[in-house]
C-alpha atoms as a PDB file:
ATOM      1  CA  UNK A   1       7.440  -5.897  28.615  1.00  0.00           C
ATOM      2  CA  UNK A   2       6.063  -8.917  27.124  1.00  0.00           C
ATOM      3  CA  UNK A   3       4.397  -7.369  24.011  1.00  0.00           C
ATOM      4  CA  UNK A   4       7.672  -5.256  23.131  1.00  0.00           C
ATOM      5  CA  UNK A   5       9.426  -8.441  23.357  1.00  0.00           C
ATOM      6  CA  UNK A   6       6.779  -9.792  20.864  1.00  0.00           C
ATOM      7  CA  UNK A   7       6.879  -6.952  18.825  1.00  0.00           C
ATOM      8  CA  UNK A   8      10.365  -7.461  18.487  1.00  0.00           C
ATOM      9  CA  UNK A   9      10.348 -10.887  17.368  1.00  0.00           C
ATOM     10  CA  UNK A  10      10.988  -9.393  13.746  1.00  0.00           C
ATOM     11  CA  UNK A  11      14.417  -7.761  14.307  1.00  0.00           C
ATOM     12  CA  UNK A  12      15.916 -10.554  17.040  1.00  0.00           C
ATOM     13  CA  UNK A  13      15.424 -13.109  14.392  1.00  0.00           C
ATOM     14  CA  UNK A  14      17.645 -12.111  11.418  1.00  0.00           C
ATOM     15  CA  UNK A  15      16.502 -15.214   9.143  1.00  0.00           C
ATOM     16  CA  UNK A  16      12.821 -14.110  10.114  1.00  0.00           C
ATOM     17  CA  UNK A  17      13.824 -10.606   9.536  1.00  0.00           C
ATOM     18  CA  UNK A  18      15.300 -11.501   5.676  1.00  0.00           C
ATOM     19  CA  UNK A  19      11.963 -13.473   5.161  1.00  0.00           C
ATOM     20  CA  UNK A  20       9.883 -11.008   5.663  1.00  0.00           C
ATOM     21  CA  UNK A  21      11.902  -8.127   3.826  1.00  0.00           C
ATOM     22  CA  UNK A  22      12.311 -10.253   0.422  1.00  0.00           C
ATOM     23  CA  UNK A  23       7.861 -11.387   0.681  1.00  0.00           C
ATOM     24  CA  UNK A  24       7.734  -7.548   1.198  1.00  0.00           C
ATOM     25  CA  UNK A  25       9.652  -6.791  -1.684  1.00  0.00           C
ATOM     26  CA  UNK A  26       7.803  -9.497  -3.702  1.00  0.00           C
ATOM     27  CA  UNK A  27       4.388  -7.351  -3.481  1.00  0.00           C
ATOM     28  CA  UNK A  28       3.172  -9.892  -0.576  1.00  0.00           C
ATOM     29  CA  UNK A  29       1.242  -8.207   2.124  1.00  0.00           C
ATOM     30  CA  UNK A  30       1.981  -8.361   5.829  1.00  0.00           C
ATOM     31  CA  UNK A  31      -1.418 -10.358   6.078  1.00  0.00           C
ATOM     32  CA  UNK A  32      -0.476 -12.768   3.278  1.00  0.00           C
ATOM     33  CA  UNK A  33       3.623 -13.404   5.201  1.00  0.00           C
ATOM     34  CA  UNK A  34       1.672 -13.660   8.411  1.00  0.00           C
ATOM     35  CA  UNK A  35      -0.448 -16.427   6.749  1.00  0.00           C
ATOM     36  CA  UNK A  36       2.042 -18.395   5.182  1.00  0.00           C
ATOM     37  CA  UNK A  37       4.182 -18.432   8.453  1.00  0.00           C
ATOM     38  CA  UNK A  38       1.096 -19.513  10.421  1.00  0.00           C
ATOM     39  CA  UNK A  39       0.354 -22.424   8.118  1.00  0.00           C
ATOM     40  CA  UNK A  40       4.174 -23.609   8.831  1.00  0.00           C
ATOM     41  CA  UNK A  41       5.049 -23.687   5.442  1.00  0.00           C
ATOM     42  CA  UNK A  42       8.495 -22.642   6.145  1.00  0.00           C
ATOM     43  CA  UNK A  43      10.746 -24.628   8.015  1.00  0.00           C
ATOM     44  CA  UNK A  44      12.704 -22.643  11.416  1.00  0.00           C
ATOM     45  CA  UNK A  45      11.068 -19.642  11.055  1.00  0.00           C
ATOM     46  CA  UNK A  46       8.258 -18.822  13.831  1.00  0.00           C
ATOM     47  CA  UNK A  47       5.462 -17.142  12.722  1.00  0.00           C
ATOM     48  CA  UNK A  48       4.119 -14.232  14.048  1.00  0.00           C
ATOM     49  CA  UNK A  49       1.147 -12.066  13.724  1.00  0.00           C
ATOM     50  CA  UNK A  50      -0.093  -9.495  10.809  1.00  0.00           C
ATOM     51  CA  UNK A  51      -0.043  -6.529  13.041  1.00  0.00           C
ATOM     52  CA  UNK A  52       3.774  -7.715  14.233  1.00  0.00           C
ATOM     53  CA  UNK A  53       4.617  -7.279  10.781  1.00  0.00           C
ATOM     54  CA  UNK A  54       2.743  -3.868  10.395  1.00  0.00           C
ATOM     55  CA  UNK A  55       4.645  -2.600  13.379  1.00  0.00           C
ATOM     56  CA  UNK A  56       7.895  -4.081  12.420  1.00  0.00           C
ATOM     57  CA  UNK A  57       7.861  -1.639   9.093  1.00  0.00           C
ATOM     58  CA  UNK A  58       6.577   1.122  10.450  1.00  0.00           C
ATOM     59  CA  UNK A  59       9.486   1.059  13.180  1.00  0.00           C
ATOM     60  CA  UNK A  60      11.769   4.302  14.049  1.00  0.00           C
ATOM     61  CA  UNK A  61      14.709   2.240  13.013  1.00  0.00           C
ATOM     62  CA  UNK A  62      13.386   0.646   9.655  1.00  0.00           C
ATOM     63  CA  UNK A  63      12.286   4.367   8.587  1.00  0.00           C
ATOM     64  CA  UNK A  64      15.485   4.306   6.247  1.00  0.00           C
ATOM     65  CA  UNK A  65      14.907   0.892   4.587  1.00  0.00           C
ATOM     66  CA  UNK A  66      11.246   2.498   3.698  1.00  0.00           C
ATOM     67  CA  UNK A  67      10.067  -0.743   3.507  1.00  0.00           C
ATOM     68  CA  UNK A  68       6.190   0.815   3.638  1.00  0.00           C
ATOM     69  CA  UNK A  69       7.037   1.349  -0.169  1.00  0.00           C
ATOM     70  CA  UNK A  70       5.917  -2.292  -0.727  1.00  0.00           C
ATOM     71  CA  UNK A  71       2.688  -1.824   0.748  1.00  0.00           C
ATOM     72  CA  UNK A  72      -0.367  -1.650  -1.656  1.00  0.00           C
ATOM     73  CA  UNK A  73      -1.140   2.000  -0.067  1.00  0.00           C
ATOM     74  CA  UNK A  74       2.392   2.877   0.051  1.00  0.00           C
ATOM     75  CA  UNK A  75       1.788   5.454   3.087  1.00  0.00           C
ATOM     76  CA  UNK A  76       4.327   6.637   4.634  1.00  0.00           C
ATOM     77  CA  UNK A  77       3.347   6.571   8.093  1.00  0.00           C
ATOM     78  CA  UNK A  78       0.501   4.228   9.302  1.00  0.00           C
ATOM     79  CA  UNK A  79      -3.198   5.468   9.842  1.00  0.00           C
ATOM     80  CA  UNK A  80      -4.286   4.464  13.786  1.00  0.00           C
ATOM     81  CA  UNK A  81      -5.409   0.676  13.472  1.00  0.00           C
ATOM     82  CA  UNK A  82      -9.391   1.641  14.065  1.00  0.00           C
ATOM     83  CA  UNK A  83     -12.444   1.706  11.946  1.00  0.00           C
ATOM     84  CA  UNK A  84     -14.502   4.642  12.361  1.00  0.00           C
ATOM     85  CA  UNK A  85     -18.167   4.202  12.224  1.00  0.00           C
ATOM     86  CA  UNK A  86     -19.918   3.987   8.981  1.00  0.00           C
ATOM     87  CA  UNK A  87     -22.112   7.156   7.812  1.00  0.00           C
ATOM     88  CA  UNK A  88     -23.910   4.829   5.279  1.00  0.00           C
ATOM     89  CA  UNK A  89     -26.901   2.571   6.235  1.00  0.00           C
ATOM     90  CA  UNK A  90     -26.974  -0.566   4.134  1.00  0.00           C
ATOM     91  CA  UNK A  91     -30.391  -2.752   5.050  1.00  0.00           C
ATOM     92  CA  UNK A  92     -29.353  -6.377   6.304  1.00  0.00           C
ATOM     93  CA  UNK A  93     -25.733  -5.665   6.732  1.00  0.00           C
ATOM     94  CA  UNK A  94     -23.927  -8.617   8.542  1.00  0.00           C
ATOM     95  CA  UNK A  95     -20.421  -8.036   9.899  1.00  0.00           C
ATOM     96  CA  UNK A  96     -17.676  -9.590   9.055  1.00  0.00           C
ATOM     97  CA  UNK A  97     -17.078 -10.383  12.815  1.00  0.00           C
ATOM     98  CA  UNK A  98     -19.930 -12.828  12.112  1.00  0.00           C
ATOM     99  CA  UNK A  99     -17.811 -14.255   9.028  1.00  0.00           C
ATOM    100  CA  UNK A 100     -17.155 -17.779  10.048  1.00  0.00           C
ATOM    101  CA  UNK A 101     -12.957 -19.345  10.779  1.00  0.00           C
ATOM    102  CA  UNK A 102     -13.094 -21.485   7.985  1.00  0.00           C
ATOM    103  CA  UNK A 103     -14.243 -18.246   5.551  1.00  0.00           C
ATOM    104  CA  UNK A 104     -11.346 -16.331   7.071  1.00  0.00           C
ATOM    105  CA  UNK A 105      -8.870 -18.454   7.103  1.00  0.00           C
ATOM    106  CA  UNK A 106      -9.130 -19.431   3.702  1.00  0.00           C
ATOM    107  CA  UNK A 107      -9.920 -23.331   4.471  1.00  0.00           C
ATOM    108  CA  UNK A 108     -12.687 -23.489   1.531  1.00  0.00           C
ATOM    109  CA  UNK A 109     -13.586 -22.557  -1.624  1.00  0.00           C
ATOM    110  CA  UNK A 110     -16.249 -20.479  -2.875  1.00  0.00           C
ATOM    111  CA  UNK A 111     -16.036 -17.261  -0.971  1.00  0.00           C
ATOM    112  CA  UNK A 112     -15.944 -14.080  -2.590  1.00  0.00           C
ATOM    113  CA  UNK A 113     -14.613 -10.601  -2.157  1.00  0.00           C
ATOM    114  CA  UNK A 114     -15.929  -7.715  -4.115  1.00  0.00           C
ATOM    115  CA  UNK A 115     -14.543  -3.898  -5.130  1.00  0.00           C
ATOM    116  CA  UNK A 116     -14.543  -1.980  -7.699  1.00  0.00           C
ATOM    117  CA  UNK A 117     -11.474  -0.458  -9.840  1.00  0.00           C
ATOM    118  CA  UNK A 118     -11.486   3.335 -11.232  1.00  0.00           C
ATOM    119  CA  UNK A 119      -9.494   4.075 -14.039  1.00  0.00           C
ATOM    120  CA  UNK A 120      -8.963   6.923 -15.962  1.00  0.00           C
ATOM    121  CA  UNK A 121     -12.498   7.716 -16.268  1.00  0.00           C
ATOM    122  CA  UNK A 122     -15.504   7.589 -14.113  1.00  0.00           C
ATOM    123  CA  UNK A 123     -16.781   3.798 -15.614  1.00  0.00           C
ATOM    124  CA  UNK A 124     -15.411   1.019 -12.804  1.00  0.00           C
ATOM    125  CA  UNK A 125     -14.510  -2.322 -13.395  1.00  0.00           C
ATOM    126  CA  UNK A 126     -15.892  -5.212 -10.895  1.00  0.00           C
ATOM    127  CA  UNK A 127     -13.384  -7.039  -9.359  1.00  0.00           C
ATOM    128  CA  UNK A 128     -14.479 -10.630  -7.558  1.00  0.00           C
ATOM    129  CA  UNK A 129     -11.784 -12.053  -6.125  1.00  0.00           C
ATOM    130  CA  UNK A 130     -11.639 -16.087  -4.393  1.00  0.00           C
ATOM    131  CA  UNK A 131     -10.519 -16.053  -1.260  1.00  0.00           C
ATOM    132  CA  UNK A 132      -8.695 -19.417  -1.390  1.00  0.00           C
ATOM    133  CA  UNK A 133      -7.970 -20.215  -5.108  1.00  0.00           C
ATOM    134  CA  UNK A 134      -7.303 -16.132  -5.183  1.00  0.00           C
ATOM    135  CA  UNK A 135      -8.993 -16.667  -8.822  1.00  0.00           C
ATOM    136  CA  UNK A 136      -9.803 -13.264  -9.836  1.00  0.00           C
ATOM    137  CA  UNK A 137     -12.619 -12.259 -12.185  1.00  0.00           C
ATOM    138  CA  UNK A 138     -13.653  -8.646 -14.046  1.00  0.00           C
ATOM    139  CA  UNK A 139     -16.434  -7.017 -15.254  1.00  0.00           C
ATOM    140  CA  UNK A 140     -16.820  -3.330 -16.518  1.00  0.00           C
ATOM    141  CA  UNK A 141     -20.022  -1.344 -15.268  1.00  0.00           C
ATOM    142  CA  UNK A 142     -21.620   0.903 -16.909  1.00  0.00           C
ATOM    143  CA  UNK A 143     -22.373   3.057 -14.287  1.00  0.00           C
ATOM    144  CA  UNK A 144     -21.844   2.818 -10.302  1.00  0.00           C
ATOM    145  CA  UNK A 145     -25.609   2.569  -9.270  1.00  0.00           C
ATOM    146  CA  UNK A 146     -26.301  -0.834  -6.675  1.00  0.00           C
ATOM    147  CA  UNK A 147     -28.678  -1.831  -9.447  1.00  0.00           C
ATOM    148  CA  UNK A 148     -26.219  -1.837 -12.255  1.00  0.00           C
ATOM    149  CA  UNK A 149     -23.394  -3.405  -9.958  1.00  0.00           C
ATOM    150  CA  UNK A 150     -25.793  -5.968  -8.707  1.00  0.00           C
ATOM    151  CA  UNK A 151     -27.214  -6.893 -11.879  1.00  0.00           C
ATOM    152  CA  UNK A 152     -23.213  -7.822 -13.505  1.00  0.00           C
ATOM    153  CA  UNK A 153     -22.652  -9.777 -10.463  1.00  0.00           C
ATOM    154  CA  UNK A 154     -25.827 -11.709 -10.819  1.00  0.00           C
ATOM    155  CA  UNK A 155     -24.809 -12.106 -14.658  1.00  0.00           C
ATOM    156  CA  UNK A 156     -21.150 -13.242 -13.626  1.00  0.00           C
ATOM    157  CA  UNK A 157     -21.795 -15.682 -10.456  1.00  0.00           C
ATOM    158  CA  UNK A 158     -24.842 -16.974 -12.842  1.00  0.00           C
ATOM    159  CA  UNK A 159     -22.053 -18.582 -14.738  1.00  0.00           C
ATOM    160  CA  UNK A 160     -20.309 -20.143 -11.897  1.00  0.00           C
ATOM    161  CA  UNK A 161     -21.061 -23.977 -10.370  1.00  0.00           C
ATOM    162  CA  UNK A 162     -22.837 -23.393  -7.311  1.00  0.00           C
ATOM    163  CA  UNK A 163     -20.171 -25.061  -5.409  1.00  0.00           C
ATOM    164  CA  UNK A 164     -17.978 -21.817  -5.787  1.00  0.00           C
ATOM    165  CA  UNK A 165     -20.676 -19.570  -4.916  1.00  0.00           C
ATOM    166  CA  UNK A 166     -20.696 -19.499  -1.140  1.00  0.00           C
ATOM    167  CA  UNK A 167     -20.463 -16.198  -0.075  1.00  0.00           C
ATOM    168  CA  UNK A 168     -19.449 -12.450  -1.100  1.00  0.00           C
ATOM    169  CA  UNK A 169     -17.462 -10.071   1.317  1.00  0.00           C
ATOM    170  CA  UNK A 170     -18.253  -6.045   0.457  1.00  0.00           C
ATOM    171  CA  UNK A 171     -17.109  -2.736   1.729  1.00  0.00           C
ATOM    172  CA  UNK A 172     -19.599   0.040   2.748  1.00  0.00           C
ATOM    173  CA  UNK A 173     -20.008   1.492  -0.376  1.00  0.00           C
ATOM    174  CA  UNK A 174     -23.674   1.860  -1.536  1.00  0.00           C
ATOM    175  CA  UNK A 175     -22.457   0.661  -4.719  1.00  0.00           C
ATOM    176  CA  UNK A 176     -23.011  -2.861  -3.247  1.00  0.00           C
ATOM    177  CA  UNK A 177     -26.317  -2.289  -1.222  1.00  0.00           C
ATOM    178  CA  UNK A 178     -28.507  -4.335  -3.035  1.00  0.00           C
ATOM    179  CA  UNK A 179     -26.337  -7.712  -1.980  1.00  0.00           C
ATOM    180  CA  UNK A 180     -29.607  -9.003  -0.777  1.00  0.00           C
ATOM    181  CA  UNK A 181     -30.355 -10.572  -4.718  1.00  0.00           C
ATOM    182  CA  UNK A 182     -27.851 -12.450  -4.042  1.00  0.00           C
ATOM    183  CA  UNK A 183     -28.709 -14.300  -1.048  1.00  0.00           C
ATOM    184  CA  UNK A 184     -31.960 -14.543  -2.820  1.00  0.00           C
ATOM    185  CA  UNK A 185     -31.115 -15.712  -5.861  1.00  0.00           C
ATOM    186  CA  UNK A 186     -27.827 -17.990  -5.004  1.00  0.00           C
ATOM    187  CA  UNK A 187     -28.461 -17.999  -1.569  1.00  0.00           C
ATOM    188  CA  UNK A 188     -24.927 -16.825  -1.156  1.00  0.00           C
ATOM    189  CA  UNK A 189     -24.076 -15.180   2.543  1.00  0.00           C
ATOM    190  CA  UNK A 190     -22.806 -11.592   2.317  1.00  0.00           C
ATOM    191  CA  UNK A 191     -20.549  -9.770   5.145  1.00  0.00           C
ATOM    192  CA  UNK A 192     -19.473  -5.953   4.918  1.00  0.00           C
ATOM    193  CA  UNK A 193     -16.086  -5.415   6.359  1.00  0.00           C
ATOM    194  CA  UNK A 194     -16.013  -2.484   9.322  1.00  0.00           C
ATOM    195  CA  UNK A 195     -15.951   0.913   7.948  1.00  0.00           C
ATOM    196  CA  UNK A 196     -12.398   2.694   6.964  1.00  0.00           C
ATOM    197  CA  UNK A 197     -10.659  -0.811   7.484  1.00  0.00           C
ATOM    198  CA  UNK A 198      -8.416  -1.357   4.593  1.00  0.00           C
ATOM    199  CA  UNK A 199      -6.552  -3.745   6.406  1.00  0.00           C
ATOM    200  CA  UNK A 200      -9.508  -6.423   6.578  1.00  0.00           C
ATOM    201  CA  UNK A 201      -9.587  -6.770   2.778  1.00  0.00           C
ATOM    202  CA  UNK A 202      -6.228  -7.636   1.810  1.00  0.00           C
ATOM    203  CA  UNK A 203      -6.795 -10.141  -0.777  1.00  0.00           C
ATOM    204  CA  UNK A 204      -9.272  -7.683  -2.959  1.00  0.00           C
ATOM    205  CA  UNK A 205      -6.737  -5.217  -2.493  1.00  0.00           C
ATOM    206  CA  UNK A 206      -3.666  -7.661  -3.417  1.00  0.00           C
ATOM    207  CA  UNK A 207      -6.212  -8.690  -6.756  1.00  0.00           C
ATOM    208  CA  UNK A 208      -6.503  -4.465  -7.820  1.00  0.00           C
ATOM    209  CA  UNK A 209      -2.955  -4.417  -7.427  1.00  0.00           C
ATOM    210  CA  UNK A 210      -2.203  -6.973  -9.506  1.00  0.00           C
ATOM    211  CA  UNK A 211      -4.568  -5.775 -12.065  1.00  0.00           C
ATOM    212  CA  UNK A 212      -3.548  -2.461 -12.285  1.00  0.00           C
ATOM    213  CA  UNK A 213      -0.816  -3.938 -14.073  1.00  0.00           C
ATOM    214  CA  UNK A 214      -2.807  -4.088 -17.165  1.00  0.00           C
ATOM    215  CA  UNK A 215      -5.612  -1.734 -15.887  1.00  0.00           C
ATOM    216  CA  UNK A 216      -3.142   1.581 -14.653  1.00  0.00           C
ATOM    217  CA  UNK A 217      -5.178   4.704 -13.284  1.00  0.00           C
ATOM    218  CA  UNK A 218      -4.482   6.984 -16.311  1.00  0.00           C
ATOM    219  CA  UNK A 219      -5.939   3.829 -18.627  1.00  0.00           C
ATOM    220  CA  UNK A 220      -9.207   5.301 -20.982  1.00  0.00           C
ATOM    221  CA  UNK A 221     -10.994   2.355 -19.920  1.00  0.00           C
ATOM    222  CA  UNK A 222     -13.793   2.724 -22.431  1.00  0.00           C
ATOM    223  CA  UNK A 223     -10.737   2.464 -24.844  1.00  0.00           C
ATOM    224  CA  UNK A 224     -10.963  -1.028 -23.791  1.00  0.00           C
ATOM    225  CA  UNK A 225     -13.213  -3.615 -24.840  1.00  0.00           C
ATOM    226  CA  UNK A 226     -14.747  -6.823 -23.119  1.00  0.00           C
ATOM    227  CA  UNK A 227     -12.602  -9.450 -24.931  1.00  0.00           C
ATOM    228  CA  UNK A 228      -9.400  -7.568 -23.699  1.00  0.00           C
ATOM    229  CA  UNK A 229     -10.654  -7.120 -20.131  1.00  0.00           C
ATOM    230  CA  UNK A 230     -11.260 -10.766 -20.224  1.00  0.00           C
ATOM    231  CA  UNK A 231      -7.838 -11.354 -21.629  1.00  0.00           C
ATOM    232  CA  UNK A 232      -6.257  -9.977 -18.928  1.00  0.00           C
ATOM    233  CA  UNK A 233      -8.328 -11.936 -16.096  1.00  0.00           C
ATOM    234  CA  UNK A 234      -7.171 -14.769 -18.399  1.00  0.00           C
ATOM    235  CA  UNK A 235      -3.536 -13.839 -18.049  1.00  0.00           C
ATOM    236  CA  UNK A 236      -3.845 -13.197 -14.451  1.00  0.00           C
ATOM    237  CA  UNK A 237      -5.661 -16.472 -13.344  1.00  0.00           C
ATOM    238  CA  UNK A 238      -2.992 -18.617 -15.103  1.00  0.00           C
ATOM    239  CA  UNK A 239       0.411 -17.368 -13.327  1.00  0.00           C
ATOM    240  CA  UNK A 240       1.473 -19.482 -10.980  1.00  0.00           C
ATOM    241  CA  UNK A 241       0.868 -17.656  -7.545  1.00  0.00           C
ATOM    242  CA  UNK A 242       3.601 -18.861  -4.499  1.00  0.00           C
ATOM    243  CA  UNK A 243       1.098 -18.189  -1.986  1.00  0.00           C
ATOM    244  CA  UNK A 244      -0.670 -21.353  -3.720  1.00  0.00           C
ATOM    245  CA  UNK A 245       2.260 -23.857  -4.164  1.00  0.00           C
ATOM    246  CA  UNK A 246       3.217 -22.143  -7.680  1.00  0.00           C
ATOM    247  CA  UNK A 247      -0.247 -23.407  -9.110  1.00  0.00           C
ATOM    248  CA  UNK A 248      -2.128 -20.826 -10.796  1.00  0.00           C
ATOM    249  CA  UNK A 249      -5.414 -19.831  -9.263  1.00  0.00           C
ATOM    250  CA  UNK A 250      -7.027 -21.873 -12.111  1.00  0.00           C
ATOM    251  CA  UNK A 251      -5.633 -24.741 -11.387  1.00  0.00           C
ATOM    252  CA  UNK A 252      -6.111 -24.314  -7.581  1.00  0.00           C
ATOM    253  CA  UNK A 253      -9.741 -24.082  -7.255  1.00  0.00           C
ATOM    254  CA  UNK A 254      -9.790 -27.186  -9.860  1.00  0.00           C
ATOM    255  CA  UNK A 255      -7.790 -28.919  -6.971  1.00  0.00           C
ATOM    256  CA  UNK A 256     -10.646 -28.068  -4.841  1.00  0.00           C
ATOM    257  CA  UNK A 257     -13.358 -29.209  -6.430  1.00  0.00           C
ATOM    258  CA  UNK A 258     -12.459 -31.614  -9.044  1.00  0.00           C
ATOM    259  CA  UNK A 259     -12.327 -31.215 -12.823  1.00  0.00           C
ATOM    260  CA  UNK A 260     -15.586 -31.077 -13.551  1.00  0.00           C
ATOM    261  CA  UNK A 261     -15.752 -27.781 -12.450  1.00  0.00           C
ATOM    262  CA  UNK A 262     -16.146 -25.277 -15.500  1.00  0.00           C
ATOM    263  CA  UNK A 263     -15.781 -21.547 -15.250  1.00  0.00           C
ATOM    264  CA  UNK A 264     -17.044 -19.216 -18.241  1.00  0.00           C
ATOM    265  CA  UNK A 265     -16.403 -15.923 -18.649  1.00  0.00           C
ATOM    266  CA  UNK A 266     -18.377 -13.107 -20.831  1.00  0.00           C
END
């Protein structure tokens, strides 16, 4: 009785109820709402819980508002919330149950999350996306081997102050199975997120989505060339994001760590 009540708490609070409909509709995820609420940054409205939100949507009676059309996935009826066990064995994988609060909850800068974006055809673009500044950076690949995806992100963190090279978060694709360089190299920490669970990388997935706004599926991305890629990260990194205050993501990790702080891109 008491977790129907708090599943609930959605539709018995009308102002909570309009909040979360007009974030929806703004492209925000039901992790990013469920963040903002937590971190009280709006005044008489409780906060309640990712998967609250998630079950909220998915609800018998909000079928005809379809408000799952604001999702990144846009599926119309939710997979079951589990991760199925990975087939692929990637050597000194570390969970990213062992990922520390202050990494999850976005309290520092310098953590990373990595994927990889497909376009029209085969060549992917690597996406590294800052947790807390949600600066976004991109890097086309020639191929999707580990060693080829490795070696870019070597050649991009290279670039970056060591104080904003912490850590990297990965899926289980074998694309990223040589992450050990890394700790080598930067001795950055690198976590895998559980197998099949899209819901534990929402801020890659909000930074593809956001992309694909300049990078759509049916793009020739070898029609593209490095300057305009990097035009685009450009033009991404310096719009003012709400889920920062309305300071860019720029501007945001500058905040951080202090203008000293110089970022280069190839």
């Amino acid at each position: 009785m008491l977790r129907r009540r708090r599943h609930a708490a959605i539709e018995q609070d009308e102002g909570l109820g309009r909040f979360v409909r007009d974030r929806l509709a703004e492209g925000w995820s039901p992790e990013q709402i469920a963040g903002w609420l937590k971190a009280a940054n709006e005044s008489g409205l409780r906060d309640v819980c990712t998967e609250t939100i998630y079950a909220f949507l998915y609800r018998a009676r909000q079928k005809a508002e379809e408000l799952w059309r604001y999702l990144t996935r846009r599926r119309r009826t939710r997979r079951p919330m589990r991760a199925r066990q990975s087939r692929v064995t990637i050597n000194n994988r570390a969970s990213i149950h062992d990922r520390p609060d202050a990494v999850a909850n976005r309290e520092e800068t310098g953590h990373w999350e990595a994927d990889l974006t497909i376009c029209k055809r085969t060549r992917p673009v690597l996406v590294l996306h800052e947790r807390k500044s949600r600066v976004t950076l991109a890097a086309r690949l020639t191929g999707k081997t580990a060693a080829e995806t490795v070696s870019v992100m070597v050649s991009v963190f290279r670039r970056l102050d060591p104080a904003v090279r912490k850590s990297v978060t990965f899926d289980n694709d074998t694309t990223f199975a040589q992450h050990s360089l890394l700790r080598s190299m930067f001795n950055m920490t690198t976590w895998f997120y559980d197998a099949y669970a899209s819901w534990q990388k929402g801020g890659i997935e909000n930074a593809n989505s956001r992309l694909r706004r300049w990078l759509p599926r049916h793009l020739d991305i070898d029609a593209l060339d490095d300057e305009d890629l990097q035009d685009i990260v450009f033009t991404a990194n310096l719009t003012p994001r709400k889920c920062v205050g309305y300071k860019t993501p720029f501007l945001t990790m500058l905040a951080d760590l202090g203008k000293s702080v110089q970022i280069r891109f190839a």
